[in-house]
C-alpha atoms as a PDB file:
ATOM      1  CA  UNK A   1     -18.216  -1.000  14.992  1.00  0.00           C
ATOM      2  CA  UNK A   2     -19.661  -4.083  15.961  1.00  0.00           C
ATOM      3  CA  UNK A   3     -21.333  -6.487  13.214  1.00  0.00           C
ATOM      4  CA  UNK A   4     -24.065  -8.553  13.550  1.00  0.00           C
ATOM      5  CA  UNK A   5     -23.275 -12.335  12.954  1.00  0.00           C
ATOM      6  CA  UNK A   6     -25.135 -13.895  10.249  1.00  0.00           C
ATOM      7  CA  UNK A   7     -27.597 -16.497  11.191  1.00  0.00           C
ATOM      8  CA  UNK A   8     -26.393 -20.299  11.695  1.00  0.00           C
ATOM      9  CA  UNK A   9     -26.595 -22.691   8.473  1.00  0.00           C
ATOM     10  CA  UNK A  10     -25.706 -25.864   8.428  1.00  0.00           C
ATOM     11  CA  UNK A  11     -23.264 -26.867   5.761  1.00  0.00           C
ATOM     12  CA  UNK A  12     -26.106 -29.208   4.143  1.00  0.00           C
ATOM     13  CA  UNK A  13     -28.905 -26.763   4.181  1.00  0.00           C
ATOM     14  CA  UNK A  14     -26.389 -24.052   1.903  1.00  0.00           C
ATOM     15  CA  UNK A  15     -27.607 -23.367  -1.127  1.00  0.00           C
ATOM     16  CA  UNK A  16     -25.174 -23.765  -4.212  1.00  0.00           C
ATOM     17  CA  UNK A  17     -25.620 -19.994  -5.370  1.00  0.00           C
ATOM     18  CA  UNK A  18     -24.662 -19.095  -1.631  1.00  0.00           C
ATOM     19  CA  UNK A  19     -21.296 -21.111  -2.602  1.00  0.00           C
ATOM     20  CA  UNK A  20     -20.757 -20.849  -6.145  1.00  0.00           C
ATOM     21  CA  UNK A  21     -19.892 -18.414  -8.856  1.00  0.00           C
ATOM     22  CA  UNK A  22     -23.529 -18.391 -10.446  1.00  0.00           C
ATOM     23  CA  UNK A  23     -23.398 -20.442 -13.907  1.00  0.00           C
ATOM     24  CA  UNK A  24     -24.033 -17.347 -16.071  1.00  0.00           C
ATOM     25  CA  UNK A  25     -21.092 -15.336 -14.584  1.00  0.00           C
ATOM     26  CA  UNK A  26     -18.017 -13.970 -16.643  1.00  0.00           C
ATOM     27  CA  UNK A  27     -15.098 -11.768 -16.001  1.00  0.00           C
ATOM     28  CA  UNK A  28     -16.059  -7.917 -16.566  1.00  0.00           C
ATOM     29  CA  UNK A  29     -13.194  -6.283 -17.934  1.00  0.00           C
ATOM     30  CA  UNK A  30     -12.685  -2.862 -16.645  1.00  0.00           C
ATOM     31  CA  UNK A  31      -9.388  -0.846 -16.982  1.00  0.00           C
ATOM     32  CA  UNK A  32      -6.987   0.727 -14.790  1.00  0.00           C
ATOM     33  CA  UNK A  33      -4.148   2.910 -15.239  1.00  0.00           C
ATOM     34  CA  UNK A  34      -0.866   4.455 -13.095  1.00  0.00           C
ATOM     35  CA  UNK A  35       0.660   7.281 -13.155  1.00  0.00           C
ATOM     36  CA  UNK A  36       4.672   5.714 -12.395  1.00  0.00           C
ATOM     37  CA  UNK A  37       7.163   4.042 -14.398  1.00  0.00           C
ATOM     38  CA  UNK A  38       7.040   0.227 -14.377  1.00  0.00           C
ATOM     39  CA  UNK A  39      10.821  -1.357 -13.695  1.00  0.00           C
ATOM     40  CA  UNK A  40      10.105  -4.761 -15.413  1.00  0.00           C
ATOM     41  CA  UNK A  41      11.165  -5.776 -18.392  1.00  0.00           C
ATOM     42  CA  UNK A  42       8.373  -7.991 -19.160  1.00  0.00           C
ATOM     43  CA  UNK A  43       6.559  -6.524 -22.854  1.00  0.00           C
ATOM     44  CA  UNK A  44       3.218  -4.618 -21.524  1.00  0.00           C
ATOM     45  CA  UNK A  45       1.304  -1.504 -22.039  1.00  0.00           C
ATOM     46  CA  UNK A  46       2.690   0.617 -18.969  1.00  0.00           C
ATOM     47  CA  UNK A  47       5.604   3.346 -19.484  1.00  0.00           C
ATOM     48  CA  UNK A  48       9.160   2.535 -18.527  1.00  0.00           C
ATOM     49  CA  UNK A  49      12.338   4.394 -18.120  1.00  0.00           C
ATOM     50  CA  UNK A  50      14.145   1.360 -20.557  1.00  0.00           C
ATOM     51  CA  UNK A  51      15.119   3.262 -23.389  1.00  0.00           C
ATOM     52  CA  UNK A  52      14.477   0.745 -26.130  1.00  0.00           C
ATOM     53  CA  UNK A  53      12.371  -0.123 -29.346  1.00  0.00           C
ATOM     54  CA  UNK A  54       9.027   1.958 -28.441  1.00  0.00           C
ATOM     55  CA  UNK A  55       7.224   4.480 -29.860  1.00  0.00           C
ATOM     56  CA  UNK A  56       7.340   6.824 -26.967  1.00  0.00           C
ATOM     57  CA  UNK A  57       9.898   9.683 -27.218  1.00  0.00           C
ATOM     58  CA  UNK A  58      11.999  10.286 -24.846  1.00  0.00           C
ATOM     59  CA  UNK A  59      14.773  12.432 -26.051  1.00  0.00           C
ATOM     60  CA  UNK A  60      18.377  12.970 -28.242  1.00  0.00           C
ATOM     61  CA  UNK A  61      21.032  11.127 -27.775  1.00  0.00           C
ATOM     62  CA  UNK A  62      24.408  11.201 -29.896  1.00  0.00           C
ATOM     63  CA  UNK A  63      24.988   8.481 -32.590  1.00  0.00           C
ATOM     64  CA  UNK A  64      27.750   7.082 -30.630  1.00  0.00           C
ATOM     65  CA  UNK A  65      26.155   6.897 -27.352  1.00  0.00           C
ATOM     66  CA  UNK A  66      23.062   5.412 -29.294  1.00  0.00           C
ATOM     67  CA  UNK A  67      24.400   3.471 -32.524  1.00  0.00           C
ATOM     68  CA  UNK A  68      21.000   3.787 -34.481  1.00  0.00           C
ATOM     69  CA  UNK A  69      21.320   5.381 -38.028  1.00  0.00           C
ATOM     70  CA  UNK A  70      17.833   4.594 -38.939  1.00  0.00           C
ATOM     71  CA  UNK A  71      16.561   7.566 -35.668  1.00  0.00           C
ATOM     72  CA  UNK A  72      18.800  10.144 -36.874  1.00  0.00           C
ATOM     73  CA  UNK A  73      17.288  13.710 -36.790  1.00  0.00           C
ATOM     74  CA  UNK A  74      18.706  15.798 -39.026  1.00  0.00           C
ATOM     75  CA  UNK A  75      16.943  18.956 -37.870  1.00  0.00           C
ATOM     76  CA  UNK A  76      18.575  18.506 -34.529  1.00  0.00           C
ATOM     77  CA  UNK A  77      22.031  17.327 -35.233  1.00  0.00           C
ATOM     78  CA  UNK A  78      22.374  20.775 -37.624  1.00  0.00           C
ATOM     79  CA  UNK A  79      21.749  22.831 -34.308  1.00  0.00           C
ATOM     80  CA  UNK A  80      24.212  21.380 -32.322  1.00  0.00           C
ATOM     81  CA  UNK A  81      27.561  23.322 -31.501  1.00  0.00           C
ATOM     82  CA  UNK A  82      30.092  21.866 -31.857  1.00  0.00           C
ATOM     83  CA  UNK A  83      28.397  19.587 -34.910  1.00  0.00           C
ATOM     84  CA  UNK A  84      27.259  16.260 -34.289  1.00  0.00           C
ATOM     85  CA  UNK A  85      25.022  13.807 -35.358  1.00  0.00           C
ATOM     86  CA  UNK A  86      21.605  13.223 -32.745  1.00  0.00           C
ATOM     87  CA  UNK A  87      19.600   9.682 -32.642  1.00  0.00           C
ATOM     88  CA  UNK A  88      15.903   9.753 -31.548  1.00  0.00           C
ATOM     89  CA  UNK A  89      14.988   8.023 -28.258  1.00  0.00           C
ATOM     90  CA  UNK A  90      12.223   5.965 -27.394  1.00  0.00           C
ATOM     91  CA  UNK A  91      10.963   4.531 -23.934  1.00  0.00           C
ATOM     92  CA  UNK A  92       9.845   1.356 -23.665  1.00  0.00           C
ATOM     93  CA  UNK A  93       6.398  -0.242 -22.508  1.00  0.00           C
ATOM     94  CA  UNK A  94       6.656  -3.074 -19.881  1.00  0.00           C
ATOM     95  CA  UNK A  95       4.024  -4.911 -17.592  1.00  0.00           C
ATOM     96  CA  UNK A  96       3.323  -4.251 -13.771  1.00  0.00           C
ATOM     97  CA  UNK A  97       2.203  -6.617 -11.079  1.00  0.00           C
ATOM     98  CA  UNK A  98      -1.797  -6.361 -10.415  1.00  0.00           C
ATOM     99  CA  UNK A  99      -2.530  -7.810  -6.801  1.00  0.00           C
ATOM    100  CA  UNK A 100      -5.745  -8.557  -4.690  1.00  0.00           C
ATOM    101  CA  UNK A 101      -5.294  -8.360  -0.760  1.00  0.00           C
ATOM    102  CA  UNK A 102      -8.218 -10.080   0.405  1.00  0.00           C
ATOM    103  CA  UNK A 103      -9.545  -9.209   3.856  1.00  0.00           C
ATOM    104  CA  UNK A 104     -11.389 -12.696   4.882  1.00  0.00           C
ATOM    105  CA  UNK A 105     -11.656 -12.067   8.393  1.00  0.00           C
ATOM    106  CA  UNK A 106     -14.961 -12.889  10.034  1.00  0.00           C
ATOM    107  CA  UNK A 107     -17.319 -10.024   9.317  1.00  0.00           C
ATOM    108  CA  UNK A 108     -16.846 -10.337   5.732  1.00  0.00           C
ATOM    109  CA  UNK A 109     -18.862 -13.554   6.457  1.00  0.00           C
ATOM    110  CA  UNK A 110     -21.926 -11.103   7.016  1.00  0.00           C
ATOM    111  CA  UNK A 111     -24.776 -12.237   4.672  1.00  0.00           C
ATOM    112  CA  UNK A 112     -27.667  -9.706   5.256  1.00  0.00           C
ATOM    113  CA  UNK A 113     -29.148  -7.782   1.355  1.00  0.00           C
ATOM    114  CA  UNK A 114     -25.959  -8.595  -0.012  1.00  0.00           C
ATOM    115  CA  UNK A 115     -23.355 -11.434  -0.435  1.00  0.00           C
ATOM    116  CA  UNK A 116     -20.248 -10.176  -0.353  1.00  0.00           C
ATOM    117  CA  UNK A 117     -18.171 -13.601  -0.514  1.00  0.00           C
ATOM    118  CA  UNK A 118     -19.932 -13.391  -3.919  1.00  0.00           C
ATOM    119  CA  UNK A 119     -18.831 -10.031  -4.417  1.00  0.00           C
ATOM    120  CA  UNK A 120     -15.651 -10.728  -3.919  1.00  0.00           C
ATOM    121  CA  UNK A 121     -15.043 -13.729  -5.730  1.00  0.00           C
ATOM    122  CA  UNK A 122     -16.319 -11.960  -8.906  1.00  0.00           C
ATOM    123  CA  UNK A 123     -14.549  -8.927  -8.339  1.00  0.00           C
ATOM    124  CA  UNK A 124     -11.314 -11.014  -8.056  1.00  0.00           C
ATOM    125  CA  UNK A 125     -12.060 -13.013 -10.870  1.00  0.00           C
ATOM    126  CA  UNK A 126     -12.770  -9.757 -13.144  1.00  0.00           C
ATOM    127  CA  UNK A 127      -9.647  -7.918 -11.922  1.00  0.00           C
ATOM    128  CA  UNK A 128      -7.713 -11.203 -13.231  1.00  0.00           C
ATOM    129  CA  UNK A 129      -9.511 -11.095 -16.355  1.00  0.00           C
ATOM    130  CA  UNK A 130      -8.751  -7.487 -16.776  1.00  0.00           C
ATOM    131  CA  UNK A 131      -5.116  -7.562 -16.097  1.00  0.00           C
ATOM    132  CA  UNK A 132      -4.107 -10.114 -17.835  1.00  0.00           C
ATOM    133  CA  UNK A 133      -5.946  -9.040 -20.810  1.00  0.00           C
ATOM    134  CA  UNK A 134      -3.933  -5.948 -20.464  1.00  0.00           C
ATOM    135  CA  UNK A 135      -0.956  -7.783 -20.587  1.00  0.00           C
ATOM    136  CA  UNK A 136      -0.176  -7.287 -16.318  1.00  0.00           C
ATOM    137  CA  UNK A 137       0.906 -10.162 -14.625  1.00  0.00           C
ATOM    138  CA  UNK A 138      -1.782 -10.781 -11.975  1.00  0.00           C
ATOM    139  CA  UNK A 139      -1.432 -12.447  -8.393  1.00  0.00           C
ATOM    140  CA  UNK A 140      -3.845 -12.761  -5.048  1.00  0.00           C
ATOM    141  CA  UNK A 141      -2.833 -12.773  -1.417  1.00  0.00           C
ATOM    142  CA  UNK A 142      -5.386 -12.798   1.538  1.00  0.00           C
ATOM    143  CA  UNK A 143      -5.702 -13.334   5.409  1.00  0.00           C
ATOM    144  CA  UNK A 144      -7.258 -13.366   8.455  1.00  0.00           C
ATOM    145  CA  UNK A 145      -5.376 -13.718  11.909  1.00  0.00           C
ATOM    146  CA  UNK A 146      -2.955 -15.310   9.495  1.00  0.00           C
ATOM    147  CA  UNK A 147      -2.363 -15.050   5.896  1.00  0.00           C
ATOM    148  CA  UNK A 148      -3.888 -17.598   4.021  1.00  0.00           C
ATOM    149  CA  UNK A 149      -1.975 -20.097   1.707  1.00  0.00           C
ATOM    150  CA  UNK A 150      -4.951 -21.620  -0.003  1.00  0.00           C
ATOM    151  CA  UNK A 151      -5.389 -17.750  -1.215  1.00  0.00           C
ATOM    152  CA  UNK A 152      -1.716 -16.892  -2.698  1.00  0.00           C
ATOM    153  CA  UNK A 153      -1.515 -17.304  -6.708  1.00  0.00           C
ATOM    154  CA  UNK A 154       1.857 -15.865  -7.602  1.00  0.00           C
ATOM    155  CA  UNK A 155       2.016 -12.767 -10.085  1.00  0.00           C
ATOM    156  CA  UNK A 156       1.005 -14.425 -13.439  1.00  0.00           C
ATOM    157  CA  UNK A 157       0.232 -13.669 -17.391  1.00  0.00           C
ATOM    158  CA  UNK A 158      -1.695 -17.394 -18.166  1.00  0.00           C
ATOM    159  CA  UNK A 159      -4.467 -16.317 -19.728  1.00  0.00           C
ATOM    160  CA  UNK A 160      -6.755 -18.852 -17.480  1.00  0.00           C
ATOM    161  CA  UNK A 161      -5.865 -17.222 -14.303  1.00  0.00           C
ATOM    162  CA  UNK A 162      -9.208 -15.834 -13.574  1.00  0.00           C
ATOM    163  CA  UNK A 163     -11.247 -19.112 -13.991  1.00  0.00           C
ATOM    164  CA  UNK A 164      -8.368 -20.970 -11.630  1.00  0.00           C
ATOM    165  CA  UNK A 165      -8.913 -17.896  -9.330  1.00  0.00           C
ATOM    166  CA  UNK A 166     -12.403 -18.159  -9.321  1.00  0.00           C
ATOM    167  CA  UNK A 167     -12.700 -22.036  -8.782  1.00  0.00           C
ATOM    168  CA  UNK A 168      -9.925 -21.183  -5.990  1.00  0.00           C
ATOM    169  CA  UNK A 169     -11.597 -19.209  -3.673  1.00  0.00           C
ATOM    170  CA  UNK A 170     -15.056 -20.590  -4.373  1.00  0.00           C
ATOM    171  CA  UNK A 171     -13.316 -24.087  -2.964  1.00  0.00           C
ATOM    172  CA  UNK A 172     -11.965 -21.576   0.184  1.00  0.00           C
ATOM    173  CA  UNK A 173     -15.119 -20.427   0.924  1.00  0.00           C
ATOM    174  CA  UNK A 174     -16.733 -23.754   1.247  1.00  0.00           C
ATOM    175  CA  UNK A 175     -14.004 -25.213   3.266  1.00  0.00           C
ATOM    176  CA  UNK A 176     -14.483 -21.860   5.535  1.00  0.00           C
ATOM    177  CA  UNK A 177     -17.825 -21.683   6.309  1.00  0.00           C
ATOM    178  CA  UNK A 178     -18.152 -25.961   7.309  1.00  0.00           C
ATOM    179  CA  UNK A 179     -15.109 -25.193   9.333  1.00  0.00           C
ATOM    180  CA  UNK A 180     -16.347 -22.576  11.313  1.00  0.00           C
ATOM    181  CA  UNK A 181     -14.266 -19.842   9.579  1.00  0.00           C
ATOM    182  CA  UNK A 182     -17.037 -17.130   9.856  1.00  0.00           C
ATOM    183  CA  UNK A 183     -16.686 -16.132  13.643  1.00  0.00           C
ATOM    184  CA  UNK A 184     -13.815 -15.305  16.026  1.00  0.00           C
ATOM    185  CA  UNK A 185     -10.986 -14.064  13.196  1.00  0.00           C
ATOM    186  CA  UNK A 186     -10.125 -10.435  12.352  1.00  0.00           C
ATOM    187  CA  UNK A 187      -7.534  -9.351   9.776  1.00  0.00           C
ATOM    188  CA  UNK A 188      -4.741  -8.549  12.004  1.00  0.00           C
ATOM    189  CA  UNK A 189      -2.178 -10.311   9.565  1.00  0.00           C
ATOM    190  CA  UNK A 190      -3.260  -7.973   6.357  1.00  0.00           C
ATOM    191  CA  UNK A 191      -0.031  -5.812   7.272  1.00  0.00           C
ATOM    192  CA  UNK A 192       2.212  -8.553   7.087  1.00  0.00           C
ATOM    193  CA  UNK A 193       0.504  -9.803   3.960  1.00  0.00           C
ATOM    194  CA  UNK A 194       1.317  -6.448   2.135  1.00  0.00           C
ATOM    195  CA  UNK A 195       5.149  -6.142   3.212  1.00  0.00           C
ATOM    196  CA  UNK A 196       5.184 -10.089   1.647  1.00  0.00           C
ATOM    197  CA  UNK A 197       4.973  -8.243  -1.324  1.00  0.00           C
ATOM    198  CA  UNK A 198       8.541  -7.032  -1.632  1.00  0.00           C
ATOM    199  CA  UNK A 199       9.968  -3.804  -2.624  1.00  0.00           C
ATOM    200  CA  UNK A 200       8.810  -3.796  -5.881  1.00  0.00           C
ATOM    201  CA  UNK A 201       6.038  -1.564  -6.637  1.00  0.00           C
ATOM    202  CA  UNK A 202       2.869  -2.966  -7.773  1.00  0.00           C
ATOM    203  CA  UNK A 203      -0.906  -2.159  -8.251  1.00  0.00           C
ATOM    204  CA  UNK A 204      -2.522  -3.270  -5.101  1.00  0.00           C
ATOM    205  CA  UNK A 205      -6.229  -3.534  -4.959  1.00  0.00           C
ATOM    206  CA  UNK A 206      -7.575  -3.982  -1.113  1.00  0.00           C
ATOM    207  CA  UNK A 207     -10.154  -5.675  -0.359  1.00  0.00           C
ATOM    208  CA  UNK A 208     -12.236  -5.385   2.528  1.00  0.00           C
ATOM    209  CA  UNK A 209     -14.988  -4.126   5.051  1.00  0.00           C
ATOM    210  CA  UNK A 210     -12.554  -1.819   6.871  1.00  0.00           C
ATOM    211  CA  UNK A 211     -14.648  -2.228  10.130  1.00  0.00           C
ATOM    212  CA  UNK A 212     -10.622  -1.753  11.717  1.00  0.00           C
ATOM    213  CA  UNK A 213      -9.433  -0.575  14.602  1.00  0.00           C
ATOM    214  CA  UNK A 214      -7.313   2.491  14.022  1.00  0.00           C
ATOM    215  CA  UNK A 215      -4.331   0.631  14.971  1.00  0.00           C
ATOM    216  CA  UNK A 216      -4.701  -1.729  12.241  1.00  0.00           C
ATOM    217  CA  UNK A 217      -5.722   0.851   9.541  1.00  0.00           C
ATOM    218  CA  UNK A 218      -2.448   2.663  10.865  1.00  0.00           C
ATOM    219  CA  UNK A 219      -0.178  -0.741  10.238  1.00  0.00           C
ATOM    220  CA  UNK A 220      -1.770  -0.943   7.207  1.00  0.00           C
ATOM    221  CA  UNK A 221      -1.217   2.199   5.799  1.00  0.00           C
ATOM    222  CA  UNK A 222       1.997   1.675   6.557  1.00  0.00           C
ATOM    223  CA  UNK A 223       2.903  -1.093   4.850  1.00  0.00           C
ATOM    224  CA  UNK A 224       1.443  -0.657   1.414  1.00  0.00           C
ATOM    225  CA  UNK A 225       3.070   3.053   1.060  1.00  0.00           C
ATOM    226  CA  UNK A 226       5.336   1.725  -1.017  1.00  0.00           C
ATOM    227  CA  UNK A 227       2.820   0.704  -3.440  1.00  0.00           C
ATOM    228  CA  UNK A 228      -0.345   2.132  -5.670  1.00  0.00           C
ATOM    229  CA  UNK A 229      -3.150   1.063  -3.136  1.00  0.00           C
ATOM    230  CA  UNK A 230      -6.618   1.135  -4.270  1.00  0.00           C
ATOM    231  CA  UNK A 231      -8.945   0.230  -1.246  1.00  0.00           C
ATOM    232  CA  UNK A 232     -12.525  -1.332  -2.491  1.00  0.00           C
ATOM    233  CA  UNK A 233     -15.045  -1.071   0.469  1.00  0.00           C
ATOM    234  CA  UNK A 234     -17.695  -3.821   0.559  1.00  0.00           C
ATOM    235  CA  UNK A 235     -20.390  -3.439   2.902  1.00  0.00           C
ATOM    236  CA  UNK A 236     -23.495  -4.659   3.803  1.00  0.00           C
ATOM    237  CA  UNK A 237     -26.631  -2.059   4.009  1.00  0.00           C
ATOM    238  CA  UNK A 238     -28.039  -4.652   6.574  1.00  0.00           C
ATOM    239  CA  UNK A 239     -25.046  -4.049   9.242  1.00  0.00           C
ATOM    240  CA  UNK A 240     -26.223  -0.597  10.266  1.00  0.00           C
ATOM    241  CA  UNK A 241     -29.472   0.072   8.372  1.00  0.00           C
ATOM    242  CA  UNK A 242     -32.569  -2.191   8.647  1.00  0.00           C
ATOM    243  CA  UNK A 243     -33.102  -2.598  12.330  1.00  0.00           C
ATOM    244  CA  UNK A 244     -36.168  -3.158  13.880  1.00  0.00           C
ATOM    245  CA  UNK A 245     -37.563   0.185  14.720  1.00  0.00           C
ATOM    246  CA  UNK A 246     -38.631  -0.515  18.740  1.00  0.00           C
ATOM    247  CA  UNK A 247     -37.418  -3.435  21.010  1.00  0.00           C
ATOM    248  CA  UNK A 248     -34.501  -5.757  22.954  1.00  0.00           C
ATOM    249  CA  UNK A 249     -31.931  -6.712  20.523  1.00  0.00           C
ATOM    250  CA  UNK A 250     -28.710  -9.110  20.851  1.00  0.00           C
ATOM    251  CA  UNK A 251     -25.963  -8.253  19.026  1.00  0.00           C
ATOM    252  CA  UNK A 252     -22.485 -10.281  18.395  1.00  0.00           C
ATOM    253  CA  UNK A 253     -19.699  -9.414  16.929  1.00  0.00           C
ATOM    254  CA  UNK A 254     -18.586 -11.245  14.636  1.00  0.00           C
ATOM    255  CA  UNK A 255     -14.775 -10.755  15.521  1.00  0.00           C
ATOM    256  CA  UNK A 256     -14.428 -10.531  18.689  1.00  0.00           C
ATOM    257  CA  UNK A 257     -17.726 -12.639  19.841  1.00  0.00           C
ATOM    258  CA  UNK A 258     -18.483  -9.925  22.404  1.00  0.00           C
ATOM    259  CA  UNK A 259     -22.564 -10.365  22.845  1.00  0.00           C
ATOM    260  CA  UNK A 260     -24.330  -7.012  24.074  1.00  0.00           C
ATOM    261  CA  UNK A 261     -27.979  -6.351  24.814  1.00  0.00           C
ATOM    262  CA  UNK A 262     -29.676  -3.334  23.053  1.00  0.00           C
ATOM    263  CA  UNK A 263     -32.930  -1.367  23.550  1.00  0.00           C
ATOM    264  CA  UNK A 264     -33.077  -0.189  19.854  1.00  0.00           C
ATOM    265  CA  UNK A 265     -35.252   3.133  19.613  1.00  0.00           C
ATOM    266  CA  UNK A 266     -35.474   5.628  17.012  1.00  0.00           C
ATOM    267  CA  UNK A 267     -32.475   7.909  19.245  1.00  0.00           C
ATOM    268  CA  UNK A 268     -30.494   5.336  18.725  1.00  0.00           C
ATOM    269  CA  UNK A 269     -31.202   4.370  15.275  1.00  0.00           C
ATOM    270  CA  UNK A 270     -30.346   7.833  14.149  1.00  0.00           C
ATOM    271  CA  UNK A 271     -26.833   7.656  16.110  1.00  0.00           C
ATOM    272  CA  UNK A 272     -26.017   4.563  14.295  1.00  0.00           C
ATOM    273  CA  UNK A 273     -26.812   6.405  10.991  1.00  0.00           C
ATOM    274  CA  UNK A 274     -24.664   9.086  11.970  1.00  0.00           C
ATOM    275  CA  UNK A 275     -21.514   6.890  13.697  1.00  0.00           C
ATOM    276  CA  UNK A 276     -21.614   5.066  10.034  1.00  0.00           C
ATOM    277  CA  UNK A 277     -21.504   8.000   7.724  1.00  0.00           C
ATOM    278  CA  UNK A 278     -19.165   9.484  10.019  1.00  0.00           C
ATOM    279  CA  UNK A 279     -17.125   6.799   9.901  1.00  0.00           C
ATOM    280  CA  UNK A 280     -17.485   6.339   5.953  1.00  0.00           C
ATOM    281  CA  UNK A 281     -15.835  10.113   5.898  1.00  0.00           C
ATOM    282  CA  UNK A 282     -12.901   9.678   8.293  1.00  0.00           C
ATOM    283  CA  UNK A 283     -11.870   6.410   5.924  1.00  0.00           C
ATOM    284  CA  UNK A 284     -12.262   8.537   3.117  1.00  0.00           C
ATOM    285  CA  UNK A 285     -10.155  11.311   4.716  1.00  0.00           C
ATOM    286  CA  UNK A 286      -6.971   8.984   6.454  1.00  0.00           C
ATOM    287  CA  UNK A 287      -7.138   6.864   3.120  1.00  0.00           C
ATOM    288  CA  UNK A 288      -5.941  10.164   1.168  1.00  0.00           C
ATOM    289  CA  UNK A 289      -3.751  11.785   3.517  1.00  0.00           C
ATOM    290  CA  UNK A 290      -1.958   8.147   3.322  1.00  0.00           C
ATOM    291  CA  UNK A 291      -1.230   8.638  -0.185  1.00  0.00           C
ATOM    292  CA  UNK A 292      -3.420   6.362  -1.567  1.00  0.00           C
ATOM    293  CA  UNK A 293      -6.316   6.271  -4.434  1.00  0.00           C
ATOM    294  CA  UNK A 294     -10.251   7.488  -3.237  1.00  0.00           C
ATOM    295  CA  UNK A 295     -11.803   4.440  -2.193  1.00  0.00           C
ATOM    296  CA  UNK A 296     -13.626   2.294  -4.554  1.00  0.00           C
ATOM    297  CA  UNK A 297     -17.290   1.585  -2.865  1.00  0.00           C
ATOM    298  CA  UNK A 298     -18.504  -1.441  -4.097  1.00  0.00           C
ATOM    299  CA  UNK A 299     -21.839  -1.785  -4.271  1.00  0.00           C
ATOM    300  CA  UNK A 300     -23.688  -5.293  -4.954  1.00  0.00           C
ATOM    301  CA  UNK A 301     -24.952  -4.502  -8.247  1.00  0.00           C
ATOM    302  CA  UNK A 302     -21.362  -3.068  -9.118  1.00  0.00           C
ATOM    303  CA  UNK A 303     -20.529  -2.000 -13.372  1.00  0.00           C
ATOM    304  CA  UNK A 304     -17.080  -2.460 -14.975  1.00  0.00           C
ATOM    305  CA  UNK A 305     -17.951   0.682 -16.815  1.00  0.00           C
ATOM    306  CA  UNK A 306     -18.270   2.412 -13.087  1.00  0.00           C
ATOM    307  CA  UNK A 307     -14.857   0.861 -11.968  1.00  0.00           C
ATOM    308  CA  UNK A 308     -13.234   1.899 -14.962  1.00  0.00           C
ATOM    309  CA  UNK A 309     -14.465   5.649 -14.395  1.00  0.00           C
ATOM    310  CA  UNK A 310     -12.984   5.776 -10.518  1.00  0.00           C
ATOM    311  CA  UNK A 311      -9.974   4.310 -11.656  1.00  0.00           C
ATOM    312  CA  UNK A 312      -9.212   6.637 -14.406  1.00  0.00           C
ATOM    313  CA  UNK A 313     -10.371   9.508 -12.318  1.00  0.00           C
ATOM    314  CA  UNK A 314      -8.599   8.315  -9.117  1.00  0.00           C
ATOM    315  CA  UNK A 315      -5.301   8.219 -11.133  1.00  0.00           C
ATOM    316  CA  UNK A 316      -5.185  12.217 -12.313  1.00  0.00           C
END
């Protein structure tokens, strides 16, 4: 689907809220949760298969095999044939690596009712907050054409991570837009950028439009099955919705810089309501059958409290 370019600013006519995290913004905390075992070893709140010094059962085991006297259970070492005596087991709790896969190809440049560079940068910032305040080491990948350096924070428990992460892609998006960053780029390299994660399995929260070709969304898919994906669509109403309702239009995308003339009428209007919901439903449908988590729609006005609900839902 093509996407209308945003109109031309100069970099001295932008306003600071256009650039900025807003002075009265904070980190929304809003909680996640998995439904696998965590392999670190790093103390955290997610189940493990370490057998260890937590309070979640996991079994018997026989006082040799587990030299404990203070976890033996005398109700279950008296029902053992031949006698002998049983140890309670506990699992451990470790940490899990929280990423952000940033899509910051062109189109997400689109400024129409919404700002989603803004939406971004706080949802980012928030998901930070939130994992680290769970005790998750967080880290932040994203890319265009090619993956972008000034973007990659490596998985980390500081507890400042989400103000560096903010003031970090705040500086990106200034040194984008001046550069001419907002036109000719699509997120071909996002692929790449989730095998870069290793084999590991993390908590991977993708961010983007997802105005892909199916090629891409294939690759994609492909690449983060080894992990817990959680796409989070950001859109703009103003991309499909909005038009003027009679007249000659010019339209650019914002990708590929193809320009096309259109005679918008109320047919056509009403076929570009139905290509996007139909399109909204197909993402939906090839998300799931991929093995991933419902997408996360992220409107511009978006709750921790409503986050927090998908995420616990999207888990069972």
């Amino acid at each position: 689907m093509a996407i209308l370019s945003a109109p031309t600013v100069n970099a001295s006519e932008m306003t600071p809220s256009s650039l900025h995290v807003h002075a009265g913004f904070e980190p929304r905390q809003f909680f996640y949760d998995i439904n696998w075992r965590s392999r670190s070893y790093h103390a955290g709140a997610t189940l493990t298969t370490h057998h260890g010094n937590g309070s979640d059962f996991a079994g018997f085991a026989t006082l040799l095999a587990c030299p404990d006297p203070k976890r033996i259970d005398i109700r279950a070492s008296v029902r053992t044939v031949p006698r002998q005596w049983l140890v309670r087991t506990y699992l451990e709790r470790a940490a899990v690596r929280v990423y952000a896969i940033v899509d910051v190809s062109s189109s997400m440049f689109f400024q129409g009712e919404a700002n989603m560079r803004q939406q971004v940068t706080e949802f980012v910032s928030s998901l930070a907050w939130s994992a680290n305040r769970q005790g998750d080491a967080f880290g932040m990948r994203a890319a265009d054409d090619n993956e972008q350096l000034a973007w990659q924070v490596l998985p980390s428990f500081q507890p400042g991570t989400a103000q560096a992460v903010a003031q970090q892609i705040t500086r990106f998006w200034q040194q984008a837009q001046t550069s001419g960053h907002d036109h000719g780029r699509s997120a071909s390299a996002i692929p790449d950028t989730l095998m870069s994660l290793g084999s590991q399995r993390a908590l991977v929260f993708l961010l983007s439009d997802f105005y892909w070709p199916d090629n891409l969304l294939q690759q994609t898919l492909q690449s983060g099955q080894h992990h817990d994906v959680i796409p989070v669509v950001l859109r703009d109403r103003a991309a499909t919705a909005g038009l003027p309702g009679f007249g000659w239009a010019r339209l650019r995308d914002m990708e590929t810089g193809e320009e096309r003339s259109w005679m918008l009428r109320r047919g056509l209007h009403q076929q570009i309501a139905h290509h996007a919901e139909q399109q909204k439903q197909s993402l939906n449908a090839r998300f799931l059958k991929a093995g991933t988590r419902s997408l996360l729609w992220l409107s511009p006005s978006w709750r921790a409290e409503e986050v927090s609900r998908h995420l616990m839902e999207s888990m069972s």
